[in-house]
C-alpha atoms as a PDB file:
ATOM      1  CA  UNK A   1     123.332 110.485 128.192  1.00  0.00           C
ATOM      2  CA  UNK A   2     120.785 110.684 131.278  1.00  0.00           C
ATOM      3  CA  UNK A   3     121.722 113.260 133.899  1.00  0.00           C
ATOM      4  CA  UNK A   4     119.777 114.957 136.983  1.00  0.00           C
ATOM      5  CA  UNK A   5     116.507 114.264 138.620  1.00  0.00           C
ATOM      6  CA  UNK A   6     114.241 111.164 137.030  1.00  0.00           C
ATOM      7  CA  UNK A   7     111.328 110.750 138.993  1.00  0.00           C
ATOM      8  CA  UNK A   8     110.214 107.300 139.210  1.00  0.00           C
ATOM      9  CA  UNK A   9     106.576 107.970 138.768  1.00  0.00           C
ATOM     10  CA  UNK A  10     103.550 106.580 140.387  1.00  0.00           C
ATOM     11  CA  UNK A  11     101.198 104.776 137.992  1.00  0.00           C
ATOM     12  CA  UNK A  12      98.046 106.740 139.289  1.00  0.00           C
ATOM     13  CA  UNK A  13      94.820 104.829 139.247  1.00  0.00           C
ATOM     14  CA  UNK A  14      90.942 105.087 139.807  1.00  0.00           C
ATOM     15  CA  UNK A  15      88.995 103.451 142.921  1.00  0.00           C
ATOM     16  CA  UNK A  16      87.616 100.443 140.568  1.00  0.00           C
ATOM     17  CA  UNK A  17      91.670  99.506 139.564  1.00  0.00           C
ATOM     18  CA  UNK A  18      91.765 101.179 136.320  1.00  0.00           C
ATOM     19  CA  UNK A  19      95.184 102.945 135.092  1.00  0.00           C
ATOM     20  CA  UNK A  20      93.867 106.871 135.807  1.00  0.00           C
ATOM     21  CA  UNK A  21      95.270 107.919 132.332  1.00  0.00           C
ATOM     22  CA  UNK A  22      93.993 112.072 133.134  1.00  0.00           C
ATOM     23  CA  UNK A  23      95.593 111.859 136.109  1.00  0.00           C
ATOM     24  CA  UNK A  24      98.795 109.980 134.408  1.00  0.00           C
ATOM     25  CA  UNK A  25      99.287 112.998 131.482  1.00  0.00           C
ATOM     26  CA  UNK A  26      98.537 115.530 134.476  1.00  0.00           C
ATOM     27  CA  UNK A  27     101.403 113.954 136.453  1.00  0.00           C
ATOM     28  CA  UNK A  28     103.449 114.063 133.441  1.00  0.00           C
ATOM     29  CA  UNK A  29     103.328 117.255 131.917  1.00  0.00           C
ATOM     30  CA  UNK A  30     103.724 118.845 135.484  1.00  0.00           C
ATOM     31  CA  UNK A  31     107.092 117.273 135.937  1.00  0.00           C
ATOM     32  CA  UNK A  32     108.021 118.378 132.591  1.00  0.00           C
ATOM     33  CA  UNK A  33     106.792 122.016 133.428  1.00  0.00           C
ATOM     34  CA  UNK A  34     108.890 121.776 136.886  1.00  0.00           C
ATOM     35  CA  UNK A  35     112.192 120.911 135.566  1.00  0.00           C
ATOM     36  CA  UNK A  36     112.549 117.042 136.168  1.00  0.00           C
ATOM     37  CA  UNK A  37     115.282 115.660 134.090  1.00  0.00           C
ATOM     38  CA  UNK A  38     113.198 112.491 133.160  1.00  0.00           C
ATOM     39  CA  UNK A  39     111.395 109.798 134.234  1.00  0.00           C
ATOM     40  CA  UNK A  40     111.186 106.838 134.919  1.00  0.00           C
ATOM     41  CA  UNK A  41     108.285 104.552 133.813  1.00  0.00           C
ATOM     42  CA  UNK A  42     106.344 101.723 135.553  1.00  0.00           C
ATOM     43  CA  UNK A  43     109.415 100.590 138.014  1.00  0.00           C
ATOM     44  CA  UNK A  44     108.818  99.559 142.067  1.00  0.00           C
ATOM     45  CA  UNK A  45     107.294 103.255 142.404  1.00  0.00           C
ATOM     46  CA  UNK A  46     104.951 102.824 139.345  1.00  0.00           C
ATOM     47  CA  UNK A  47     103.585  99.227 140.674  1.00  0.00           C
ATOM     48  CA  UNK A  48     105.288  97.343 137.585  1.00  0.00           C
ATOM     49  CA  UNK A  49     104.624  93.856 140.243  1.00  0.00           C
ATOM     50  CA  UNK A  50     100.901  93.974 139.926  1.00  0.00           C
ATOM     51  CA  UNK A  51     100.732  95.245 136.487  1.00  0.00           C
ATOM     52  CA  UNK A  52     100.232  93.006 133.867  1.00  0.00           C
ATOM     53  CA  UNK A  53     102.565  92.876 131.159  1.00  0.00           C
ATOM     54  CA  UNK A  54     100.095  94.437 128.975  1.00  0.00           C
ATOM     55  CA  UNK A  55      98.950  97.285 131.444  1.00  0.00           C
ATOM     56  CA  UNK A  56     102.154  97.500 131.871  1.00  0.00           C
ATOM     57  CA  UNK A  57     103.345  98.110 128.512  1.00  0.00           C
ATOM     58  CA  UNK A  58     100.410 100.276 127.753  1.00  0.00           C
ATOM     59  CA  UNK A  59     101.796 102.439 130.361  1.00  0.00           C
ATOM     60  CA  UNK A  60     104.751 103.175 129.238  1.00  0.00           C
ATOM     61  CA  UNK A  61     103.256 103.765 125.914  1.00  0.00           C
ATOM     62  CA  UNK A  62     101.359 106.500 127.442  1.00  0.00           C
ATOM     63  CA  UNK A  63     103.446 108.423 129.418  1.00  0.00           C
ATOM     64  CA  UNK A  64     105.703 108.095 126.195  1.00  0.00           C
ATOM     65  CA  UNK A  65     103.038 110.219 124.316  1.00  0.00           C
ATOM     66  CA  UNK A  66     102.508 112.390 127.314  1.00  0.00           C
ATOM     67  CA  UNK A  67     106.241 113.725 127.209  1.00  0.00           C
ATOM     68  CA  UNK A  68     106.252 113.999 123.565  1.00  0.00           C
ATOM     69  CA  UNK A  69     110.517 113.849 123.382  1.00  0.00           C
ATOM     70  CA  UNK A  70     110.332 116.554 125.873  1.00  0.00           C
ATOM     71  CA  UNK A  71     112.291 114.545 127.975  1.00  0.00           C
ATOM     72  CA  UNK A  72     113.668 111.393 128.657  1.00  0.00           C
ATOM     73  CA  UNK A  73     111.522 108.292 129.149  1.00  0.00           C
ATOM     74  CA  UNK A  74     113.225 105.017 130.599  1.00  0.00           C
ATOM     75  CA  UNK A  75     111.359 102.028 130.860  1.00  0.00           C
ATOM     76  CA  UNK A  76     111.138  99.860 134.019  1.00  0.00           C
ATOM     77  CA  UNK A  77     112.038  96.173 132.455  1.00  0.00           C
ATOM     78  CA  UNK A  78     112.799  94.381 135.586  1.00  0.00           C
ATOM     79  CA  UNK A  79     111.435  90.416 136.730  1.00  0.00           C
ATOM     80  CA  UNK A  80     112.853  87.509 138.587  1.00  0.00           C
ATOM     81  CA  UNK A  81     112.322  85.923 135.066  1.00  0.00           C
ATOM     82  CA  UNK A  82     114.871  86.137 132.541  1.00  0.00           C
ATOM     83  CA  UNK A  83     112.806  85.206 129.570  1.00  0.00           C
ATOM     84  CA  UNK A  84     109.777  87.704 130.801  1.00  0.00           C
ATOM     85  CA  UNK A  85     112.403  90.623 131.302  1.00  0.00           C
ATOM     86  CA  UNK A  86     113.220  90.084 127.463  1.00  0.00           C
ATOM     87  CA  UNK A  87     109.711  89.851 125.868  1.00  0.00           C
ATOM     88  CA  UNK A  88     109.042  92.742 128.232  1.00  0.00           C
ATOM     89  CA  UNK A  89     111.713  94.773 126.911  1.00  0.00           C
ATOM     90  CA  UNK A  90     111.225  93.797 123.163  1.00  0.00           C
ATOM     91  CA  UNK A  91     107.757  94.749 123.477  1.00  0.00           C
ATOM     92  CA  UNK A  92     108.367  98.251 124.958  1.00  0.00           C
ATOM     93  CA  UNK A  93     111.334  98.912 122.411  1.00  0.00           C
ATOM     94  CA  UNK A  94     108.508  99.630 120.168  1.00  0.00           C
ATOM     95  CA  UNK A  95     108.104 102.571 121.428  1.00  0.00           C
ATOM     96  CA  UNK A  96     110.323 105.746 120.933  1.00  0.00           C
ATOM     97  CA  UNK A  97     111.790 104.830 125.029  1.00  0.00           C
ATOM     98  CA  UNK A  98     115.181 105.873 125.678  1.00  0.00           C
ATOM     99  CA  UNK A  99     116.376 103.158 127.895  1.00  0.00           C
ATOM    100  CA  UNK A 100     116.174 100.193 130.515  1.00  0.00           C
ATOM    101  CA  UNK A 101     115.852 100.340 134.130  1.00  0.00           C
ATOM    102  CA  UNK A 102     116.273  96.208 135.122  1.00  0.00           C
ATOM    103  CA  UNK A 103     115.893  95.655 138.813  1.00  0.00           C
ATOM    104  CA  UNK A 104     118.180  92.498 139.910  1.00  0.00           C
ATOM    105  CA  UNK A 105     115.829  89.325 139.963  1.00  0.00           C
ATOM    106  CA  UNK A 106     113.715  89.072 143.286  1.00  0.00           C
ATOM    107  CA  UNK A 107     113.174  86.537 145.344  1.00  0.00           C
ATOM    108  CA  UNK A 108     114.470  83.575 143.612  1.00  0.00           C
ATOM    109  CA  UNK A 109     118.460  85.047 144.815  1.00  0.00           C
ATOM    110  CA  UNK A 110     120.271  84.474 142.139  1.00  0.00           C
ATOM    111  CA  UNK A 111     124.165  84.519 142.101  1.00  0.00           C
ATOM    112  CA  UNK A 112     126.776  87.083 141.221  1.00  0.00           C
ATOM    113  CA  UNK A 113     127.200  84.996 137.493  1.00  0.00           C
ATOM    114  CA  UNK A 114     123.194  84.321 137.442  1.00  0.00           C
ATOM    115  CA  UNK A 115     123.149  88.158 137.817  1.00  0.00           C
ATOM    116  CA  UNK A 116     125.666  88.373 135.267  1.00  0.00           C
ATOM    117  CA  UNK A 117     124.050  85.875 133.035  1.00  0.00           C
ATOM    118  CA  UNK A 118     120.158  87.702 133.491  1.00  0.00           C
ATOM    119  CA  UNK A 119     121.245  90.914 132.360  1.00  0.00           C
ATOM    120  CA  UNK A 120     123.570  90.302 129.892  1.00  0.00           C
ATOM    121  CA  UNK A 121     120.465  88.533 128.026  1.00  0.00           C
ATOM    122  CA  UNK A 122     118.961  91.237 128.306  1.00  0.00           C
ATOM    123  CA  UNK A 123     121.203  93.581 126.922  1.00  0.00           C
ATOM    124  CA  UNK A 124     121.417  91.729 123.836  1.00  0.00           C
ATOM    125  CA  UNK A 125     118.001  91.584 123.374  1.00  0.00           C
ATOM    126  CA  UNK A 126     117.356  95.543 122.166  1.00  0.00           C
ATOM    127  CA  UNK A 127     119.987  98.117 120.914  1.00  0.00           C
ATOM    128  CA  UNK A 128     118.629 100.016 123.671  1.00  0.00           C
ATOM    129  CA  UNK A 129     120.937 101.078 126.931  1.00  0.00           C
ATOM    130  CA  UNK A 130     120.072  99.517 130.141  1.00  0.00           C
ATOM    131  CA  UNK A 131     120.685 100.565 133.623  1.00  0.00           C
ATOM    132  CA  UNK A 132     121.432  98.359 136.260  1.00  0.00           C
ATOM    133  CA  UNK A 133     119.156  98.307 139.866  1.00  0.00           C
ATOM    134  CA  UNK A 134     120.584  97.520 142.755  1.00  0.00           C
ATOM    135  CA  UNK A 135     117.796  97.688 145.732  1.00  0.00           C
ATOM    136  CA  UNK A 136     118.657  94.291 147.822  1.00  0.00           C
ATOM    137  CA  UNK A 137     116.033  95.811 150.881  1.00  0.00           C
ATOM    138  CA  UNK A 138     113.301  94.602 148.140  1.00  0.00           C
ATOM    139  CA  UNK A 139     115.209  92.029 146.480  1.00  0.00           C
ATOM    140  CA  UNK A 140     116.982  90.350 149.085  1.00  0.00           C
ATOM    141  CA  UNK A 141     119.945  89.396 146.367  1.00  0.00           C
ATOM    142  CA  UNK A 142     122.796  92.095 146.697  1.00  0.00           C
ATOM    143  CA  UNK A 143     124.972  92.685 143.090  1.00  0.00           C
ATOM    144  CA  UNK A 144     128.340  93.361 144.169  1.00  0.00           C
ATOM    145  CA  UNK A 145     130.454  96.483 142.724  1.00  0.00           C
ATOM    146  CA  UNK A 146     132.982  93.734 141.260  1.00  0.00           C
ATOM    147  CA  UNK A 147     129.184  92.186 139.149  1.00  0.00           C
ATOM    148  CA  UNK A 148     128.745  95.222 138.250  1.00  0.00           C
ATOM    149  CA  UNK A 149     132.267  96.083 136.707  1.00  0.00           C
ATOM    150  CA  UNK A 150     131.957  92.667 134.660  1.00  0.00           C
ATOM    151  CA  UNK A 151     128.679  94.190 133.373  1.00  0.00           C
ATOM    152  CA  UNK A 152     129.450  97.348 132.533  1.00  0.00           C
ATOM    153  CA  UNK A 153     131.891  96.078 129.693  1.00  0.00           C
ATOM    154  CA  UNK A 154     128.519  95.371 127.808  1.00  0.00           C
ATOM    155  CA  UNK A 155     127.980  98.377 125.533  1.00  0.00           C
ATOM    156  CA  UNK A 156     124.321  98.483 126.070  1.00  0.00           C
ATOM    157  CA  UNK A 157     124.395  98.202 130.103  1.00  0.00           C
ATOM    158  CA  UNK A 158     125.201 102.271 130.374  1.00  0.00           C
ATOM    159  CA  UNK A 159     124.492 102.754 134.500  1.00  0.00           C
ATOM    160  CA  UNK A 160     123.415 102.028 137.978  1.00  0.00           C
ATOM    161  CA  UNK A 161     120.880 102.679 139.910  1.00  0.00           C
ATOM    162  CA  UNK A 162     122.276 102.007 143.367  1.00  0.00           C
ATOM    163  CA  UNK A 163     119.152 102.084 146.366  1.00  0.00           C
ATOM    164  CA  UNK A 164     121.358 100.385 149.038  1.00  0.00           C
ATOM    165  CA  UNK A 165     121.759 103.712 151.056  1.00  0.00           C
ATOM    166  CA  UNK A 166     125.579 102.618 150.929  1.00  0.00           C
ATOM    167  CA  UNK A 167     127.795 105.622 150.569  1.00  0.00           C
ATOM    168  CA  UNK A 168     130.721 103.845 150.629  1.00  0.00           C
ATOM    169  CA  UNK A 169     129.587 101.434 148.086  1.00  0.00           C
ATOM    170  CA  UNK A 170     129.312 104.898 145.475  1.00  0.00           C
ATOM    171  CA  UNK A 171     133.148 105.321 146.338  1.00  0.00           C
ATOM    172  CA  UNK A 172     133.721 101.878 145.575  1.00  0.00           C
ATOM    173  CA  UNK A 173     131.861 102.388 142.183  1.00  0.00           C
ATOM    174  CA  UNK A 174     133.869 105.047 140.957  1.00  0.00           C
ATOM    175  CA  UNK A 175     137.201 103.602 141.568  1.00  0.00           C
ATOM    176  CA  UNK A 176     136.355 100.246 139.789  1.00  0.00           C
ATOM    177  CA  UNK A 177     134.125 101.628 136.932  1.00  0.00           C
ATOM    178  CA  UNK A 178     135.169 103.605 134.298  1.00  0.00           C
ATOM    179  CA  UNK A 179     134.402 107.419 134.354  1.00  0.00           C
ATOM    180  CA  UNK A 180     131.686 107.155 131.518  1.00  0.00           C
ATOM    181  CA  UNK A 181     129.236 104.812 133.586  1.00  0.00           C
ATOM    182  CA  UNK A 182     126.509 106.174 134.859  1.00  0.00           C
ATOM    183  CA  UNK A 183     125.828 106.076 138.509  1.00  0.00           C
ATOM    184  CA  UNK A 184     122.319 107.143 139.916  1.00  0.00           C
ATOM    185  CA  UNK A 185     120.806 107.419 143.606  1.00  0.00           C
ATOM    186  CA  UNK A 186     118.185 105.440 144.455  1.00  0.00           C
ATOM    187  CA  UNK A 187     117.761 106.640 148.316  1.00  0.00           C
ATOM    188  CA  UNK A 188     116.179 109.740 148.294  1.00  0.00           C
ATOM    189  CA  UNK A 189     117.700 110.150 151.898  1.00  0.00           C
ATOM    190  CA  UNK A 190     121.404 109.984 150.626  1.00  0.00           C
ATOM    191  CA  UNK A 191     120.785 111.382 147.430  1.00  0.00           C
ATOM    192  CA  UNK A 192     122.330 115.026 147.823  1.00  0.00           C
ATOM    193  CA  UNK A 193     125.419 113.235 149.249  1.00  0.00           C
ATOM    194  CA  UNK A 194     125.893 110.818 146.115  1.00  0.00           C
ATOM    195  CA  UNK A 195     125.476 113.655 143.635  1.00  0.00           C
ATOM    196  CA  UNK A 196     127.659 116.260 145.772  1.00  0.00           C
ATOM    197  CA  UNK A 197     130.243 113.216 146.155  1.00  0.00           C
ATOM    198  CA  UNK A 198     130.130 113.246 142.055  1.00  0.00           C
ATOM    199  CA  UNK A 199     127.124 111.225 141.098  1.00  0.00           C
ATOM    200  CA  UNK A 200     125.293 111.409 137.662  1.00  0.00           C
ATOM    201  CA  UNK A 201     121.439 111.601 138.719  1.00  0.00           C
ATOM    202  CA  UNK A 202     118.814 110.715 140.979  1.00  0.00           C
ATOM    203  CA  UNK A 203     115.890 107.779 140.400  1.00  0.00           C
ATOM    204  CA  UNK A 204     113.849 109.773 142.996  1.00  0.00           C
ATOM    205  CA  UNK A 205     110.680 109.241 144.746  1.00  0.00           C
ATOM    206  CA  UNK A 206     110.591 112.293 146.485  1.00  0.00           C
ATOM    207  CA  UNK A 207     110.765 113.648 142.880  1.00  0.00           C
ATOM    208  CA  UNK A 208     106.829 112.725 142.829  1.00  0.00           C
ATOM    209  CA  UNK A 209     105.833 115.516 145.226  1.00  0.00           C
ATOM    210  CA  UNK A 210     108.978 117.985 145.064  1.00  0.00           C
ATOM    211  CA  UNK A 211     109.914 117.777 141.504  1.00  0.00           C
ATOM    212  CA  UNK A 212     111.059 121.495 141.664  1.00  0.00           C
ATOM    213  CA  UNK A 213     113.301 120.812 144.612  1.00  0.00           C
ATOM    214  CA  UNK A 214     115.194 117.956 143.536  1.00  0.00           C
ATOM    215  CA  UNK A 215     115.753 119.070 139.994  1.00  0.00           C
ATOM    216  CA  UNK A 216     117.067 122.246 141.389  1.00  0.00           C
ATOM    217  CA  UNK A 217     119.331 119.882 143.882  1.00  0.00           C
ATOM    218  CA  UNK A 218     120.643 118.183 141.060  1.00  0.00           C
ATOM    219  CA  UNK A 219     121.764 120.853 138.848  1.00  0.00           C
ATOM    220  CA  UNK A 220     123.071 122.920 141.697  1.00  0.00           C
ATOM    221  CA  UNK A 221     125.169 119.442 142.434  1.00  0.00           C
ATOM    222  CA  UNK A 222     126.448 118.738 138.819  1.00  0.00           C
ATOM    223  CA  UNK A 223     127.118 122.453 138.626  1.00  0.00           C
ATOM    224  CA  UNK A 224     129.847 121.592 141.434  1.00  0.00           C
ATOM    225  CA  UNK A 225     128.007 124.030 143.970  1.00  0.00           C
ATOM    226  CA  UNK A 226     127.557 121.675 146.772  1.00  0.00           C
ATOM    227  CA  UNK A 227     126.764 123.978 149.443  1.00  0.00           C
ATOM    228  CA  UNK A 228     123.351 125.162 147.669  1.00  0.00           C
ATOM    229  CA  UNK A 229     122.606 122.091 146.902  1.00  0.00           C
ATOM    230  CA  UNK A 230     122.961 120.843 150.451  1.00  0.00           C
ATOM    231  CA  UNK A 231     120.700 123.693 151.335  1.00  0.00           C
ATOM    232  CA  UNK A 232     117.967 122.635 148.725  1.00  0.00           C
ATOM    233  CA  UNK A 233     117.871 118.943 149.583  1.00  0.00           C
ATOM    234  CA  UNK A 234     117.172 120.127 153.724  1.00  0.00           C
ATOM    235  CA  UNK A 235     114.002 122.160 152.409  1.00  0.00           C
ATOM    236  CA  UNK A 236     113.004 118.405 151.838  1.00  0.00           C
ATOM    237  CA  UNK A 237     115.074 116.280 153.980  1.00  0.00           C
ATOM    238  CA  UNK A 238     111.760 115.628 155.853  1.00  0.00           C
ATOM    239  CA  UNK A 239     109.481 113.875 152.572  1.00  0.00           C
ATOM    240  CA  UNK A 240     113.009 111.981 151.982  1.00  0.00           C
ATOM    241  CA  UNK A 241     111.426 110.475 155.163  1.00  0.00           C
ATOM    242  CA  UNK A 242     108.050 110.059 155.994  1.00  0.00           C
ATOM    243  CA  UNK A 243     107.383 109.027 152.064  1.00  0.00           C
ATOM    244  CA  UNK A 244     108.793 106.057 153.690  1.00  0.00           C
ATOM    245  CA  UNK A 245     106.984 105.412 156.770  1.00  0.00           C
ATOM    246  CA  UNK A 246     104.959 102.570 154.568  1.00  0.00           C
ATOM    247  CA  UNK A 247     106.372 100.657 152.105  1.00  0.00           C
ATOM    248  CA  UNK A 248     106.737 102.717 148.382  1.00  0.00           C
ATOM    249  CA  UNK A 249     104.266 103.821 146.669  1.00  0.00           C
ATOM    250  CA  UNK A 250     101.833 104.205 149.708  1.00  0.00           C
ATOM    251  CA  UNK A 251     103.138 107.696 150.778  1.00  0.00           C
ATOM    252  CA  UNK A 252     103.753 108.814 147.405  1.00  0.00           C
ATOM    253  CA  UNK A 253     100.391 108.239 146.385  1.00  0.00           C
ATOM    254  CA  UNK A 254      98.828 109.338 149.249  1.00  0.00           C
ATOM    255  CA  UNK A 255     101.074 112.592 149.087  1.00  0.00           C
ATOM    256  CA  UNK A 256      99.841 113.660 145.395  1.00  0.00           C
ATOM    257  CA  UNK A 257      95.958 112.335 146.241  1.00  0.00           C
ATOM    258  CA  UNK A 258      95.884 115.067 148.839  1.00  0.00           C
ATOM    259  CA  UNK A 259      98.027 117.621 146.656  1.00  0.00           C
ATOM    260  CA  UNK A 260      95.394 117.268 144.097  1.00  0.00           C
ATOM    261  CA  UNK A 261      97.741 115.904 141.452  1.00  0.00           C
ATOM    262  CA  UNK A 262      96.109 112.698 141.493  1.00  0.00           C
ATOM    263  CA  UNK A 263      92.211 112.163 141.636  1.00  0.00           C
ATOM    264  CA  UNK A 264      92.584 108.961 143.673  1.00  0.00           C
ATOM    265  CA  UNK A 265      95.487 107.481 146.143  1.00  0.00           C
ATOM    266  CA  UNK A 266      94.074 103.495 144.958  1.00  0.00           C
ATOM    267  CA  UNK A 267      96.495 101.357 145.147  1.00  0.00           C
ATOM    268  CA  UNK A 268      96.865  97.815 143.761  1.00  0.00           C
ATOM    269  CA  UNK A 269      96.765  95.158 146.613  1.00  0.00           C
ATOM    270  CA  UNK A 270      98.304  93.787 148.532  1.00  0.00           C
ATOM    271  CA  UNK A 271      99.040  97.127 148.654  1.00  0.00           C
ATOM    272  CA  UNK A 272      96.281  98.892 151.063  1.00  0.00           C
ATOM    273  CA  UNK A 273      96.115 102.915 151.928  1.00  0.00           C
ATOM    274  CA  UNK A 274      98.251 104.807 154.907  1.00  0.00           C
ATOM    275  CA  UNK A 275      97.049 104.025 158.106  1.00  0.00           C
ATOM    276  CA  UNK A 276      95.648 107.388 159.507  1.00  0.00           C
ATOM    277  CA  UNK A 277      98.448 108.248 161.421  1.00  0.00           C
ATOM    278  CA  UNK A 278     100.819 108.382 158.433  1.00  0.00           C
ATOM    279  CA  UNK A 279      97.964 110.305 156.667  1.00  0.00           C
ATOM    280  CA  UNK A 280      97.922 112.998 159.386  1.00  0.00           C
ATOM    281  CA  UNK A 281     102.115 112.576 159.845  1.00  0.00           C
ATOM    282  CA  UNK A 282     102.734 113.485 155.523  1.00  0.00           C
ATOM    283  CA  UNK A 283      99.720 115.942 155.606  1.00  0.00           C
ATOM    284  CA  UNK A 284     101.346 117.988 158.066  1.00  0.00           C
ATOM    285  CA  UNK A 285     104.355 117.799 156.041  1.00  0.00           C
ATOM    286  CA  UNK A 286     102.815 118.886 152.869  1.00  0.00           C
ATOM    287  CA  UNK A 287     101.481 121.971 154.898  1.00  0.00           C
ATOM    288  CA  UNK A 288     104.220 122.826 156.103  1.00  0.00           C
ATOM    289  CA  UNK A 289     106.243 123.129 152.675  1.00  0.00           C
ATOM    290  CA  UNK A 290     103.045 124.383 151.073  1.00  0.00           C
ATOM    291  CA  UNK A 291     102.027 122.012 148.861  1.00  0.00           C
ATOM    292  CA  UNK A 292      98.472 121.423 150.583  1.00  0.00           C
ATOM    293  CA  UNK A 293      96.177 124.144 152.438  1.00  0.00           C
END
């Protein structure tokens, strides 16, 4: 079903807050042109908590008719409310989407059977498949391997996206689920790991600036050749980083801006710019690898 690199995509915008929809179809038909697997539409990367629902599901729209079935398109669906995360999802099944990316709720903590309760609702309410997302260093609320084996007996919940960094937890995954489940990276850091230790994919943020490079690190690693893909992934080991140094999408954003793929690093607050030290720290970066003159 979905296999390789997704990038989850920055939802670029202009200086007065507007989606940047030239910038958006630029963004889009480059990663299609460099070999990313798919993407992944208006999730944490893309901004989806300061979008309304409308912007929201007008972007998705848009980058649907950007890829034009040249690849896949899944939807980011999450929200701490259950009844939002459905009319959310209804509304985007309108579109010719191929799945569901639904974060675990944030900040209200729900437990393991509230977890299994929110997402079950939500996989009845489209005939759409639905990947889980497990990132508790954003949501605070952690959904244990044994949630997510009750969950995968649903036949629309298909995957995971798994962002805790956890190796060990990817191990766990594949003895409790069953073979067909999907399991994704969502730390770009341990990414070449996962998918050399037998992982499906990569959700990838580092995907935004070196879409090349991790599609190339994700065939090389389904294509059981783990040494080149090791060797692919250290060309890059050092974005896995410093796209980091301020919370996601800063970096990213600021990363394309000054790669030209973007015609503005705004960002919506409380989100604010680098500060000029983490400018100067990715620019160097980018020079090195070159991406930027």
């Amino acid at each position: 079903m979905f296999k390789g690199s997704y990038v989850a995509l920055v939802t670029p915008m202009l200086p007065n807050g507007e989606i940047d929809k030239v910038s958006l179809q630029d963004l889009v038909e480059w990663h299609i042109a460099s070999g990313t697997h798919g993407i992944v539409a208006v999730g944490t990367t893309g901004e989806s908590a300061t979008l309304p629902m409308d912007e929201h599901i007008d972007v998705v729209g848009q980058i649907v008719d950007y890829a034009q079935g040249k690849v896949p398109v899944i939807a980011g669906s999450g929200a701490n409310s259950t009844d939002e995360a459905i009319l959310l999802s209804k509304e985007m099944a309108q579109f010719k989407i191929d799945g569901f990316l639904s974060v675990v709720p944030y900040y209200n903590k729900p437990q393991q059977r509230g977890m299994i309760a929110h997402f079950e609702a939500i996989a009845e309410a489209t005939d759409l498949p639905t990947m889980l997302y497990n990132v508790p260093g954003r949501t605070v609320a952690d959904m244990l391997t044994e949630t997510v084996a009750v969950l995968a007996k649903h036949p629309n919940i298909v995957g995971l996206k798994d962002a805790t960094g956890d190796l060990k937890r990817f191990d766990e995954a594949k003895q409790m689920l069953d073979s067909d489940f999907l399991l994704f990276s969502g730390d770009d850091a341990t990414g070449c790991e996962f998918m050399c230790r037998g992982g499906d994919g990569v959700i990838s943020v580092s995907a935004n600036v070196a879409p090349s490079h991790m599609s190339k690190m994700c065939e090389q690693a389904l294509a059981g050749d783990t040494q080149q893909a090791i060797l692919t992934d250290a060309e890059i080991a050092q974005l896995h980083h410093l796209l980091f140094i301020e919370p996601n999408p800063v970096m990213p954003k600021w990363a394309l801006y000054k790669m030209g793929m973007i015609r503005d690093a705004f960002l919506r607050l409380p989100m604010v710019l680098p500060e000029l030290s983490s400018q100067k720290q990715i620019e160097e970066s980018l020079f090195k690898l070159g991406m930027v003159k």
